[in-house]
N, C-alpha and C. Protein backbone atom coordinates (compact mmCIF):
# COMPACT_ATOMS: atom_id res chain seq x y z
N UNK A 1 118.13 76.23 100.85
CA UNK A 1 116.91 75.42 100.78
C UNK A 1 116.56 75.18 99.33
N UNK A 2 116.77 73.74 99.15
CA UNK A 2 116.41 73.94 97.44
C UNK A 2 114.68 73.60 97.37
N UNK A 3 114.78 74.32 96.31
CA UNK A 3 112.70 74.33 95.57
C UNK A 3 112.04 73.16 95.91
N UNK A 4 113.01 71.95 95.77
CA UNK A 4 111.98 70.63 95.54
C UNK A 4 111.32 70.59 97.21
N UNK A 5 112.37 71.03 98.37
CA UNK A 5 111.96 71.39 99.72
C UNK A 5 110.24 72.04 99.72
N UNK A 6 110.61 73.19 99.04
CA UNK A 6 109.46 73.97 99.51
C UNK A 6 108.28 73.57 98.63
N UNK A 7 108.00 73.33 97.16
CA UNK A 7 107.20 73.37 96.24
C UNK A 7 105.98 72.06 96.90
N UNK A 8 104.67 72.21 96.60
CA UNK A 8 103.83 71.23 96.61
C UNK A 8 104.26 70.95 95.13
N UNK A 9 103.50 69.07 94.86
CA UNK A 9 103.37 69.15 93.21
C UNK A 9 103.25 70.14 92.23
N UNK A 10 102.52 70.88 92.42
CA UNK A 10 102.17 71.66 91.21
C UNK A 10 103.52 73.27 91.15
N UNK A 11 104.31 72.64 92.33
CA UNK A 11 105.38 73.61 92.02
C UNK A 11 104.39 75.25 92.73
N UNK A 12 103.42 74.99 93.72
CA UNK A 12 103.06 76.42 93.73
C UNK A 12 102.93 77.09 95.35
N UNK A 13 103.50 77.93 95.84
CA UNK A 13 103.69 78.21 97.47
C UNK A 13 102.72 79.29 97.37
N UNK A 14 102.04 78.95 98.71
CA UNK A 14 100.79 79.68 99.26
C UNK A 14 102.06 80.99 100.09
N UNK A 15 101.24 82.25 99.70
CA UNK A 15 101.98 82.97 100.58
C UNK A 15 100.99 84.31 101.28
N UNK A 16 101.17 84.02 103.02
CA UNK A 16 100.11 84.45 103.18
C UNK A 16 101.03 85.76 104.13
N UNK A 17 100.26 86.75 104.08
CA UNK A 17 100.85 88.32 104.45
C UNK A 17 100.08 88.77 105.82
N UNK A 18 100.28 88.97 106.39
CA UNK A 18 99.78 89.26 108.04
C UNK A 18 99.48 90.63 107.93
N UNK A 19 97.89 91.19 108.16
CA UNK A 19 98.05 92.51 108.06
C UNK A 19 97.70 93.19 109.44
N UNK A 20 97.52 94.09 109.83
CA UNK A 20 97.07 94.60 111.32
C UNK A 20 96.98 95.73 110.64
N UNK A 21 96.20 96.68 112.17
CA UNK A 21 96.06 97.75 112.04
C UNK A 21 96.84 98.75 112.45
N UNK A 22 97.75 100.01 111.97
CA UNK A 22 98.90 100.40 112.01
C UNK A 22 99.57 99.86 110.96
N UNK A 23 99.65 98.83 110.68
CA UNK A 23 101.15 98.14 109.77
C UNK A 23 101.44 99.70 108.36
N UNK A 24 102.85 99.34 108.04
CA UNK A 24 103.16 100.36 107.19
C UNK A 24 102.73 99.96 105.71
N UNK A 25 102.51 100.67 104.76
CA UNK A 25 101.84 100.29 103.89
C UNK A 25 102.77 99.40 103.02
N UNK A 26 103.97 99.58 102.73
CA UNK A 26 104.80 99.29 101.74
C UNK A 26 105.48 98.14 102.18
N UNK A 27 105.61 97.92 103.63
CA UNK A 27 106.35 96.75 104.02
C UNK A 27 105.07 95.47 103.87
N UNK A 28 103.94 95.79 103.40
CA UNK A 28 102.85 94.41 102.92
C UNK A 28 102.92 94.69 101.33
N UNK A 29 102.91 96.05 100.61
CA UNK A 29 102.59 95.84 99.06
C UNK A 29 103.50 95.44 98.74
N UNK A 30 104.65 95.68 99.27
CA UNK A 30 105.95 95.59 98.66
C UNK A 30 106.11 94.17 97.89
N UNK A 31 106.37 93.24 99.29
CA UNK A 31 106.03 92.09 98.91
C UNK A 31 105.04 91.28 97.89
N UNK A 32 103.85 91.90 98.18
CA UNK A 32 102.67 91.85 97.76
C UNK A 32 103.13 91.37 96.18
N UNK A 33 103.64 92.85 95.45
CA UNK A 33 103.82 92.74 94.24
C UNK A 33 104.62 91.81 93.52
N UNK A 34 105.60 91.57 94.13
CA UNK A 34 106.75 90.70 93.76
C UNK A 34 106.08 89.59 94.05
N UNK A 35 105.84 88.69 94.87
CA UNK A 35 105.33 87.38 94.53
C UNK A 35 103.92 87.39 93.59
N UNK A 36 103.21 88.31 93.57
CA UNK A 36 102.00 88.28 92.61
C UNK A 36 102.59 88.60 91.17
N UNK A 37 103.34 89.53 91.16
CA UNK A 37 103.77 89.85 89.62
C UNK A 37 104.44 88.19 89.25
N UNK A 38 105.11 87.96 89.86
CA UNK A 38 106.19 86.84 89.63
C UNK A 38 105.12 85.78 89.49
N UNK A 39 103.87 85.38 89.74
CA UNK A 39 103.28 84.75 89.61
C UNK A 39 102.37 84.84 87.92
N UNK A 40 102.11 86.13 88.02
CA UNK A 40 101.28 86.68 87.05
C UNK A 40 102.29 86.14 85.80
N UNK A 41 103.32 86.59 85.77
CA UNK A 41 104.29 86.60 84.82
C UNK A 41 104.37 84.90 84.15
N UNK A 42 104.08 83.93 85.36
CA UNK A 42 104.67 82.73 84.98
C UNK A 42 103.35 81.83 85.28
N UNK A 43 102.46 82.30 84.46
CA UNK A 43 100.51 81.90 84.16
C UNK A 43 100.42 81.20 85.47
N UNK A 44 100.29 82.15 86.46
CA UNK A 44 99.61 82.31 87.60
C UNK A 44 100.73 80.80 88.51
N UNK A 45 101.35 80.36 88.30
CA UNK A 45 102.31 78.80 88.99
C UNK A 45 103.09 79.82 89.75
N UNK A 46 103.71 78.74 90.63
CA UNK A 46 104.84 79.49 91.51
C UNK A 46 104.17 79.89 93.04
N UNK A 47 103.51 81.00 92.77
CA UNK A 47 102.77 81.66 94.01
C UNK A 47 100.93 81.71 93.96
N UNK A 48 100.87 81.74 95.14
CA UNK A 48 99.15 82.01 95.32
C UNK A 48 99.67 82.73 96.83
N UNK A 49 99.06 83.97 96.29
CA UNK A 49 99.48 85.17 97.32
C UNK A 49 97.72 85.56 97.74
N UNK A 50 97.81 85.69 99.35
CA UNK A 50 96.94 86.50 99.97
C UNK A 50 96.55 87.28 101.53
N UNK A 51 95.77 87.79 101.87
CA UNK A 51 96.11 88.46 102.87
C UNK A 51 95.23 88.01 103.87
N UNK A 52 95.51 88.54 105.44
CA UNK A 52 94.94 87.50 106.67
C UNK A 52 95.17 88.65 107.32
N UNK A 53 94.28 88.90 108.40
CA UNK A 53 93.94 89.59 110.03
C UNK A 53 93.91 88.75 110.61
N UNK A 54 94.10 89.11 111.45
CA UNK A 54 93.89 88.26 113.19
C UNK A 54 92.10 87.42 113.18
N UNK A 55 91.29 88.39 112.36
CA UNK A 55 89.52 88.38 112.71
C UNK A 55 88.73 88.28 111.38
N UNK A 56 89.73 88.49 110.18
CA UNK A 56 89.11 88.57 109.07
C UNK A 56 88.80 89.70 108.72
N UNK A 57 88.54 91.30 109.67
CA UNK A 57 87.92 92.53 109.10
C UNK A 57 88.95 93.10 108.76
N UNK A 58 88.66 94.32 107.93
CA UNK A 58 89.66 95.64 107.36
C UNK A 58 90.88 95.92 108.53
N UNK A 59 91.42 96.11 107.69
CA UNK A 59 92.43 97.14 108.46
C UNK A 59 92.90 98.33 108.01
N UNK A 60 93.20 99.36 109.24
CA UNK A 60 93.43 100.85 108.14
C UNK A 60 95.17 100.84 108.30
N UNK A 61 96.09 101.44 107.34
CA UNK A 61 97.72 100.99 107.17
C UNK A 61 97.57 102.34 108.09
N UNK A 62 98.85 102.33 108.87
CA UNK A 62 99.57 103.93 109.25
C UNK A 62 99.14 104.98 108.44
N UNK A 63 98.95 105.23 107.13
CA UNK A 63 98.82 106.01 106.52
C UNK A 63 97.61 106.68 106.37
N UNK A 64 96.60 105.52 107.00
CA UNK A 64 95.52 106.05 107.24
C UNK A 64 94.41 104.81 105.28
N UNK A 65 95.30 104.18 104.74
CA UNK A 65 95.11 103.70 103.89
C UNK A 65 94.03 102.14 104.44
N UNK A 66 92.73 102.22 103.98
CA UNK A 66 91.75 100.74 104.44
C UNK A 66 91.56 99.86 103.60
N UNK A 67 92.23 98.54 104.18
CA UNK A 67 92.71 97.06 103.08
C UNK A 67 91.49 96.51 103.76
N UNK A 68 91.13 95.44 102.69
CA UNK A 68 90.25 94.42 102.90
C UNK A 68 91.54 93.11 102.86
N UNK A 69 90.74 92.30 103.46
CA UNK A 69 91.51 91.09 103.95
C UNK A 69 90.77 89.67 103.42
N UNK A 70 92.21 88.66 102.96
CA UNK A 70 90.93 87.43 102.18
C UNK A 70 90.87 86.75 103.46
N UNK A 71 91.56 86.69 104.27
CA UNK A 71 91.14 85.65 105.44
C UNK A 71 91.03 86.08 106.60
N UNK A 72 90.77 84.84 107.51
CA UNK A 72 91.57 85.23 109.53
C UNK A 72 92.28 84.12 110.04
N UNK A 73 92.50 84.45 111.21
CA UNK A 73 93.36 82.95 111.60
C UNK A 73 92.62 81.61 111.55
N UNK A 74 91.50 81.82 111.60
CA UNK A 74 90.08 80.64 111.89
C UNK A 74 90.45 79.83 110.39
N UNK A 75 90.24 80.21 109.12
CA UNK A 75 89.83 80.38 108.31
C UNK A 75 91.18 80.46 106.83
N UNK A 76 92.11 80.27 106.95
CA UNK A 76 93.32 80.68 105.92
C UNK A 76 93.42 79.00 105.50
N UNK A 77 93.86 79.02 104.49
CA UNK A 77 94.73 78.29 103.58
C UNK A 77 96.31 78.09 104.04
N UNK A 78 96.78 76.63 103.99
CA UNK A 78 97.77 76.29 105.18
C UNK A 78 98.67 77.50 104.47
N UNK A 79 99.65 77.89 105.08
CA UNK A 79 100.75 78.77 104.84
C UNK A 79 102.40 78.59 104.53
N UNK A 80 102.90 78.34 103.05
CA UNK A 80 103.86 78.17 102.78
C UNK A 80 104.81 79.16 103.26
N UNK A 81 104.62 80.47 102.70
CA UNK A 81 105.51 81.75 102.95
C UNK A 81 105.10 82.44 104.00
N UNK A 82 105.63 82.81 105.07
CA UNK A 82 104.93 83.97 106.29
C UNK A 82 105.39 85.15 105.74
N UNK A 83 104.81 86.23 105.42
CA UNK A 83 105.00 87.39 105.55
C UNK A 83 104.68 88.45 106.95
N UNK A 84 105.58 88.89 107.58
CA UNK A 84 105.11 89.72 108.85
C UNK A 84 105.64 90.83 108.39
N UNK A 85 104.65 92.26 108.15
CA UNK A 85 105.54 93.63 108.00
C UNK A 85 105.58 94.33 109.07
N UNK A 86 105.86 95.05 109.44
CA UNK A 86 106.22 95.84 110.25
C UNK A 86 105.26 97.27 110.29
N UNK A 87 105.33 98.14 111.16
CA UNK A 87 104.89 99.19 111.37
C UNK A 87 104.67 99.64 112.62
N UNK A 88 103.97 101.08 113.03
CA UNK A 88 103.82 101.05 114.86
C UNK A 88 102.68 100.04 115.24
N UNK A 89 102.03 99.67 114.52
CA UNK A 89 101.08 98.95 115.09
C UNK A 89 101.83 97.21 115.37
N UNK A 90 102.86 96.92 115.31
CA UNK A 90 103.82 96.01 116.05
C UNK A 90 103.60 96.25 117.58
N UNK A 91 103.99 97.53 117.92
CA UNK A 91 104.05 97.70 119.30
C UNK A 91 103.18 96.83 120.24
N UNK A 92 101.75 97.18 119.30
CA UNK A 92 100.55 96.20 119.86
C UNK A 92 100.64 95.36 119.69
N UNK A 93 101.00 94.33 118.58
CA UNK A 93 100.97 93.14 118.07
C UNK A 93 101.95 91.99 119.21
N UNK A 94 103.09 93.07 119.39
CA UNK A 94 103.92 92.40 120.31
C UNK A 94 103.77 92.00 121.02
N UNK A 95 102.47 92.34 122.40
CA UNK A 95 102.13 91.72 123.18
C UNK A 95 100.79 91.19 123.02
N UNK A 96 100.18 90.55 121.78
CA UNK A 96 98.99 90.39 121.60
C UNK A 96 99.21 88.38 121.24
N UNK A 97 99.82 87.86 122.91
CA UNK A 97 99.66 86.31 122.48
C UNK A 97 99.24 85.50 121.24
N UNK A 98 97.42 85.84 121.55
CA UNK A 98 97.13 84.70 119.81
C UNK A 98 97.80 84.78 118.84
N UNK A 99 98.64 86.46 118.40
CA UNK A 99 99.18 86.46 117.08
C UNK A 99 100.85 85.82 117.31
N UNK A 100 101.06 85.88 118.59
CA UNK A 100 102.30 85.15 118.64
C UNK A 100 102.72 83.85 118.78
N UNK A 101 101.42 83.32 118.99
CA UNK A 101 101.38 81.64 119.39
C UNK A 101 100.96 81.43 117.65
N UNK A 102 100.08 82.34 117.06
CA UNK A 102 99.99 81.93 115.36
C UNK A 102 100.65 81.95 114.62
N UNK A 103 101.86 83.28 114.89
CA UNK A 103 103.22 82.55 114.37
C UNK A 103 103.98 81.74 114.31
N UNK A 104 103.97 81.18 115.85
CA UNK A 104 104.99 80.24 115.90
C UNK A 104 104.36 78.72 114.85
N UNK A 105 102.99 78.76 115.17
CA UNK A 105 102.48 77.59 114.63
C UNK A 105 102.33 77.61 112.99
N UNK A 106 102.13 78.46 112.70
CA UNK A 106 102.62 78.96 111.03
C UNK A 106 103.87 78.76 110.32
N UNK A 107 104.55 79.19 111.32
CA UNK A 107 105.96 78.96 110.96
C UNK A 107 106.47 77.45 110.96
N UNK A 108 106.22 76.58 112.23
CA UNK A 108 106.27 75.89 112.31
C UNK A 108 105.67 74.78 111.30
N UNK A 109 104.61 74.92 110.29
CA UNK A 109 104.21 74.28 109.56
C UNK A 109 104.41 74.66 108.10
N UNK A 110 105.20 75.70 108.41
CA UNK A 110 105.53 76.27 106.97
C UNK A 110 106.96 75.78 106.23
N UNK A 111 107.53 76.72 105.57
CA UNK A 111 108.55 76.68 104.63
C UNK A 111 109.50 77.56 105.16
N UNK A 112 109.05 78.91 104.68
CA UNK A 112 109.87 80.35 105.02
C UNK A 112 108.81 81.79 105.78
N UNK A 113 109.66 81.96 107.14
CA UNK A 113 108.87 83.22 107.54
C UNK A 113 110.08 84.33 107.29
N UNK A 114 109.11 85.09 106.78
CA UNK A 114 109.94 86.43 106.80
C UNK A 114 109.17 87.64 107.39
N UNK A 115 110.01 88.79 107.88
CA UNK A 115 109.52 89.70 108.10
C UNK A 115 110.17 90.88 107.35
N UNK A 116 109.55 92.11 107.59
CA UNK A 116 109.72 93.11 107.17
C UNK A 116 109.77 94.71 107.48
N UNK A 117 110.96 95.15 107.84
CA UNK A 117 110.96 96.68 108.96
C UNK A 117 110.58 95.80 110.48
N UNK A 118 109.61 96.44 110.89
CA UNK A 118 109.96 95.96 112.61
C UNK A 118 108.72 95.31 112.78
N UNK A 119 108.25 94.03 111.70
CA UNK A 119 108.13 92.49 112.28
C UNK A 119 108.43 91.79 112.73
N UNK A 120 110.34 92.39 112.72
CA UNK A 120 111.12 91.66 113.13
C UNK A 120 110.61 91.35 114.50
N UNK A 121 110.18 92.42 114.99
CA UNK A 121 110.00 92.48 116.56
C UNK A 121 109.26 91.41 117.01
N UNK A 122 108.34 90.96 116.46
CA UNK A 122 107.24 89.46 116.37
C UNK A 122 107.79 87.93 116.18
N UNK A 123 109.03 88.47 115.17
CA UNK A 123 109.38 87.12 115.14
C UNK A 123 110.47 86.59 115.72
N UNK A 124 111.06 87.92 117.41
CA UNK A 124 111.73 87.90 117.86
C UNK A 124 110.83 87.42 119.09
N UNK A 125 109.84 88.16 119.42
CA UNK A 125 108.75 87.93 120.26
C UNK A 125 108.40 86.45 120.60
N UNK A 126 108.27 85.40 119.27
CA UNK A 126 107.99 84.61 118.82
C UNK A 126 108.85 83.25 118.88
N UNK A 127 110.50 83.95 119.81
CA UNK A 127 111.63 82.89 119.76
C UNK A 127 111.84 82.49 118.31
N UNK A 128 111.64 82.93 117.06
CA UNK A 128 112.25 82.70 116.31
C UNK A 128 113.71 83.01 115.48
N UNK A 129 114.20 83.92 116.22
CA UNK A 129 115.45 84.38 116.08
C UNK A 129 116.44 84.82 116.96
N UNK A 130 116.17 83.61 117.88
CA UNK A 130 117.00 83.10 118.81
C UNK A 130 118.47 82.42 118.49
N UNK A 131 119.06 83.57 118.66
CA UNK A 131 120.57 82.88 118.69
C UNK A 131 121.37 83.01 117.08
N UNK A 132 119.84 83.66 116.49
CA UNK A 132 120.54 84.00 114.43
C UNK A 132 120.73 85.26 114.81
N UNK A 133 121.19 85.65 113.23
CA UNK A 133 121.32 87.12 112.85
C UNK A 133 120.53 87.72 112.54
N UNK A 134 120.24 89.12 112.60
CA UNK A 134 118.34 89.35 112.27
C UNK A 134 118.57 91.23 111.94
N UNK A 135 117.87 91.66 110.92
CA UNK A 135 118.27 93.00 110.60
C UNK A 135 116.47 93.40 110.67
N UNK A 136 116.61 94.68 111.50
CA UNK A 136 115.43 95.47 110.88
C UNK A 136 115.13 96.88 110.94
N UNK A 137 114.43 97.60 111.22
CA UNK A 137 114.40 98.89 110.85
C UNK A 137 115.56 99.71 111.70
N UNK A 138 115.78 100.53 111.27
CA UNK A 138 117.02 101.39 111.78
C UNK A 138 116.36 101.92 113.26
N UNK A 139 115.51 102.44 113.19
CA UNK A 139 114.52 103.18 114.63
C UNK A 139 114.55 102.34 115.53
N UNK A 140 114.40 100.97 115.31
CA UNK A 140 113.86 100.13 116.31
C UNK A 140 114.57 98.67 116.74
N UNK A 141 115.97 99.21 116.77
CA UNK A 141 117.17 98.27 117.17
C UNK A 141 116.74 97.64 118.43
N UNK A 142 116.47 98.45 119.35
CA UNK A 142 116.31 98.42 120.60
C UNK A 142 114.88 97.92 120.78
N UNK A 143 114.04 97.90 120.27
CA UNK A 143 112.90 97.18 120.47
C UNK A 143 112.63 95.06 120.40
N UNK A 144 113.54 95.29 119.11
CA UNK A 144 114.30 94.01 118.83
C UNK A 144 114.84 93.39 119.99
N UNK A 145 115.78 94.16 120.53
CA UNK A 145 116.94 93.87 120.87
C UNK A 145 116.57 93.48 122.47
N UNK A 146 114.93 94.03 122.81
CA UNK A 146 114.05 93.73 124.03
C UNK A 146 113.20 92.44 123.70
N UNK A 147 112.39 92.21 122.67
CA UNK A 147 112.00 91.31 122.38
C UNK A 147 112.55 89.88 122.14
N UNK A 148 113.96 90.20 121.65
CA UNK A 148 114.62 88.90 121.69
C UNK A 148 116.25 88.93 121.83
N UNK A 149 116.55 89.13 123.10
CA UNK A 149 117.76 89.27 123.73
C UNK A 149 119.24 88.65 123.02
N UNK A 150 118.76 87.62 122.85
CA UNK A 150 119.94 86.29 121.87
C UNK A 150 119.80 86.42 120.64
N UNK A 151 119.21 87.51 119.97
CA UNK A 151 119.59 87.90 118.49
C UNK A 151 121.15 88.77 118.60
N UNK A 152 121.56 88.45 117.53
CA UNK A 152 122.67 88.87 116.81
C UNK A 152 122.19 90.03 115.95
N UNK A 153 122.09 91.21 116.37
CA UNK A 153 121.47 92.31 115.22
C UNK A 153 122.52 93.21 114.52
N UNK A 154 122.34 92.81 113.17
CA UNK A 154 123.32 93.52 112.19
C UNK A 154 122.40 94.13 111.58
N UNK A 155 123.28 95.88 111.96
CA UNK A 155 122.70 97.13 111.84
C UNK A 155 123.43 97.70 110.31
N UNK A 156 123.69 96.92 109.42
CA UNK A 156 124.45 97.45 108.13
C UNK A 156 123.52 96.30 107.33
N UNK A 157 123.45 95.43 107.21
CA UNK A 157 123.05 94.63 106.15
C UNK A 157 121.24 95.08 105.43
N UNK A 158 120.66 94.30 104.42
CA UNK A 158 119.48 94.95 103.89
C UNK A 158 118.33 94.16 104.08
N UNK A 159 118.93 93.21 104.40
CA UNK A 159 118.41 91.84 104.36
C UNK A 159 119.13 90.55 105.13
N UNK A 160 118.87 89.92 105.66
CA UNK A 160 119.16 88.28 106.05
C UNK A 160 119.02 87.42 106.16
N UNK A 161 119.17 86.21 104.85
CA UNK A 161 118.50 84.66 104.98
C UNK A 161 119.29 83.80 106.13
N UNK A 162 118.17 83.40 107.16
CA UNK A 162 118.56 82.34 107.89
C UNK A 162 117.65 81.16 107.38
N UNK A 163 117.64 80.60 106.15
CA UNK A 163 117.03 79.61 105.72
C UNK A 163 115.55 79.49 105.89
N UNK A 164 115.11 79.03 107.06
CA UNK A 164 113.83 78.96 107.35
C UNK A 164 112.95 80.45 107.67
N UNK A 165 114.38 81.16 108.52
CA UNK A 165 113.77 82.46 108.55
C UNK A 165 114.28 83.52 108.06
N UNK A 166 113.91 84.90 107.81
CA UNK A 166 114.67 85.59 106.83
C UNK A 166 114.10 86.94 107.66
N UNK A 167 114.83 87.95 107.78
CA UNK A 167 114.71 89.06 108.05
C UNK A 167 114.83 90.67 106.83
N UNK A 168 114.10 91.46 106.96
CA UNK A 168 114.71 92.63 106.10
C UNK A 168 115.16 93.77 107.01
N UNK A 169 115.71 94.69 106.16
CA UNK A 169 115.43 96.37 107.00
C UNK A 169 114.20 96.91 106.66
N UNK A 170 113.73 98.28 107.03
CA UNK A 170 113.08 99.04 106.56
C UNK A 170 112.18 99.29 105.29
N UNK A 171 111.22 98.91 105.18
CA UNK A 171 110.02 99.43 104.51
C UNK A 171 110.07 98.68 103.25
N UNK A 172 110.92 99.49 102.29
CA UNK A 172 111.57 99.20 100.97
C UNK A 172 112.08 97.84 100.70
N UNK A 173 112.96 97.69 101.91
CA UNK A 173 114.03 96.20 101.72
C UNK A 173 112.96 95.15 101.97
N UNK A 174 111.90 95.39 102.11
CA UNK A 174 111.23 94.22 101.72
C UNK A 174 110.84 93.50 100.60
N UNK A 175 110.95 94.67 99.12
CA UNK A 175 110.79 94.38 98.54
C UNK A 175 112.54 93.39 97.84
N UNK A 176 113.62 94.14 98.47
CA UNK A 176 114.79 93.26 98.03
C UNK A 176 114.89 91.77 98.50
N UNK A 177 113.76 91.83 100.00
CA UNK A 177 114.51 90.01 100.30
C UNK A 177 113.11 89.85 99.40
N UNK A 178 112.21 90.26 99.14
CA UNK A 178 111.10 89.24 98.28
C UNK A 178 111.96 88.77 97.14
N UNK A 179 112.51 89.42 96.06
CA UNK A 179 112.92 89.40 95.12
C UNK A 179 114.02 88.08 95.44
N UNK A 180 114.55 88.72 96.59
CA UNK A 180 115.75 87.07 96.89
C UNK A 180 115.37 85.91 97.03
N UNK A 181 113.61 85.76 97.78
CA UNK A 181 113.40 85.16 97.88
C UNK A 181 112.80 84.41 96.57
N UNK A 182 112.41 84.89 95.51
CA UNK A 182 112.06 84.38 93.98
C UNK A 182 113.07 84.06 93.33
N UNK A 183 114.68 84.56 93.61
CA UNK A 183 115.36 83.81 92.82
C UNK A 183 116.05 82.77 93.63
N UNK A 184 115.69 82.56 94.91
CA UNK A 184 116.59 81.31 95.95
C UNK A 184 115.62 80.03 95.55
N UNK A 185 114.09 80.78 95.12
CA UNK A 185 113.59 79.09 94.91
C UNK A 185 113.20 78.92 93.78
N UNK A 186 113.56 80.06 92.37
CA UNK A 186 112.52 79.74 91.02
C UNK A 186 114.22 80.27 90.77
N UNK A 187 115.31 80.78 90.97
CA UNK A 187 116.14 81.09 90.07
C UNK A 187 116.60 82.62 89.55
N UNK A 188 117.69 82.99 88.84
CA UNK A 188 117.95 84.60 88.25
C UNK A 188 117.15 84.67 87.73
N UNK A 189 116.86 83.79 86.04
CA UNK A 189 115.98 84.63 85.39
C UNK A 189 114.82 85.08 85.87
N UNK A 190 113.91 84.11 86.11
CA UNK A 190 112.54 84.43 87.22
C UNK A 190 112.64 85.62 87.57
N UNK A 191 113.60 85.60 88.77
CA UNK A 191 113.75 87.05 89.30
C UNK A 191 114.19 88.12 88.11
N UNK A 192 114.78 87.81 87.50
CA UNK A 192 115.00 89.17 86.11
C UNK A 192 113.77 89.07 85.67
N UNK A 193 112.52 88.60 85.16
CA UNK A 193 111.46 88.77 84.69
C UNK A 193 110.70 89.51 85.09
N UNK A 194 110.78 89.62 86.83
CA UNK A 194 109.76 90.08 87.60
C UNK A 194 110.63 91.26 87.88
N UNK A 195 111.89 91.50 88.07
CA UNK A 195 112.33 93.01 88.12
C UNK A 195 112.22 93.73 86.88
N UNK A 196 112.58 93.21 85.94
CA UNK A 196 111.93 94.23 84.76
C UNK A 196 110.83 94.57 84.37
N UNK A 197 109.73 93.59 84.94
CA UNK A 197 108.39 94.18 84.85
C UNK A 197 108.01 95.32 86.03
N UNK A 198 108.80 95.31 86.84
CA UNK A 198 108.41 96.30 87.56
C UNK A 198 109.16 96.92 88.02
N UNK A 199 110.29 97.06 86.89
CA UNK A 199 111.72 98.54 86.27
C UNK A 199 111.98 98.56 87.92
N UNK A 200 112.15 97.56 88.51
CA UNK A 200 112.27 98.32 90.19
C UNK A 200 114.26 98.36 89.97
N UNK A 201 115.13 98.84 90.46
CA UNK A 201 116.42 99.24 90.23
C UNK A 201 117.19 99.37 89.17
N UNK A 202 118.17 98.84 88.66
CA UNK A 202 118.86 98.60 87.81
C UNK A 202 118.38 97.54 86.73
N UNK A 203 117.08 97.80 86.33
CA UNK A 203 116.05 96.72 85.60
C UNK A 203 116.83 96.98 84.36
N UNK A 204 117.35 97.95 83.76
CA UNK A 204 117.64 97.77 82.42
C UNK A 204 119.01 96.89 82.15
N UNK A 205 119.66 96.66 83.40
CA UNK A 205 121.60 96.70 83.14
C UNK A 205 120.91 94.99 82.79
């Protein structure tokens, strides 16, 4: 998918992060950071990152950690990037219609949905990874694998771009497809800017 696809004029993608209650903490900051740093880095262009509930109120992470939220479904800014993370509070999400009919229509008006650990399960829920390849948390093959029968699930990979939609593994690897996803539409260096600001792997090589 090249940039000129996704970019409004000003070259800048809205990217909005789905939070619930349960979700794991790291499969939303993760992301979080990488498109905000990557933004920060390049005088605020590129990204406008923020966060959405189902209702607009708090949510507390698995960890017991309480986020405030900039939006709700009523109420958001159209949505370039989907972010869906994962956590036990999926379980619920899975059968919670409005958020699955708001995906589809999100997605559908968007650019790129991705998920993260076992969002996948939503955006399997969601018929969106019908008939692709789709990776996500190691625990919850089988949850996937109920939610959306005609996925292809590869249990080795870290990550998987299916263009429009993109899948990760577990928790962490969200932060690797973010990062993929900054250099598939701004480029390496970009992405080298924003990994060395935030020394995340092999930042020095």
């Amino acid at each position: 998918m090249d940039k000129s696809e996704n970019s409004n004029e000003q070259g800048l993608l809205t990217v909005g992060i789905y939070l619930f209650n349960k979700v794991e903490l790291l499969d939303f900051a993760g992301p979080y950071e990488v498109f905000s740093v990557t933004a920060e880095l390049n005088q605020y262009r590129m990204f406008q990152v923020f966060t959405l509930s189902e209702d607009g109120r708090p949510i507390q992470t698995i960890n017991g950690l309480k986020a405030m939220v900039d939006y709700s479904f009523d109420n958001h800014p159209p949505i370039d990037l989907l972010v869906i993370p994962g956590g036990v509070g999926t379980r619920k999400e899975v059968n919670n219609d409005k958020v699955i009919q708001w995906i589809k229509q999100v997605h559908k008006n968007g650019h790129i949905t991705m998920s993260v650990c076992s969002g996948s399960i939503l955006l399997g829920k969601a018929g969106l990874l019908e008939d692709l390849e789709a990776v996500t948390h190691h625990e919850v093959f089988h949850l996937l694998e109920k939610a959306s029968p005609r996925t292809r699930i590869n249990r080795d990979k870290r990550w998987i771009d299916n263009d429009r939609v993109m899948t990760s593994a577990g928790i962490s690897a969200g932060i690797d497809l973010s990062l993929h996803v900054v250099e598939k539409l701004y480029g390496a260096d970009i992405k080298k800017k924003t990994v060395t600001y935030m020394e995340y792997g092999d930042w020095k090589v």
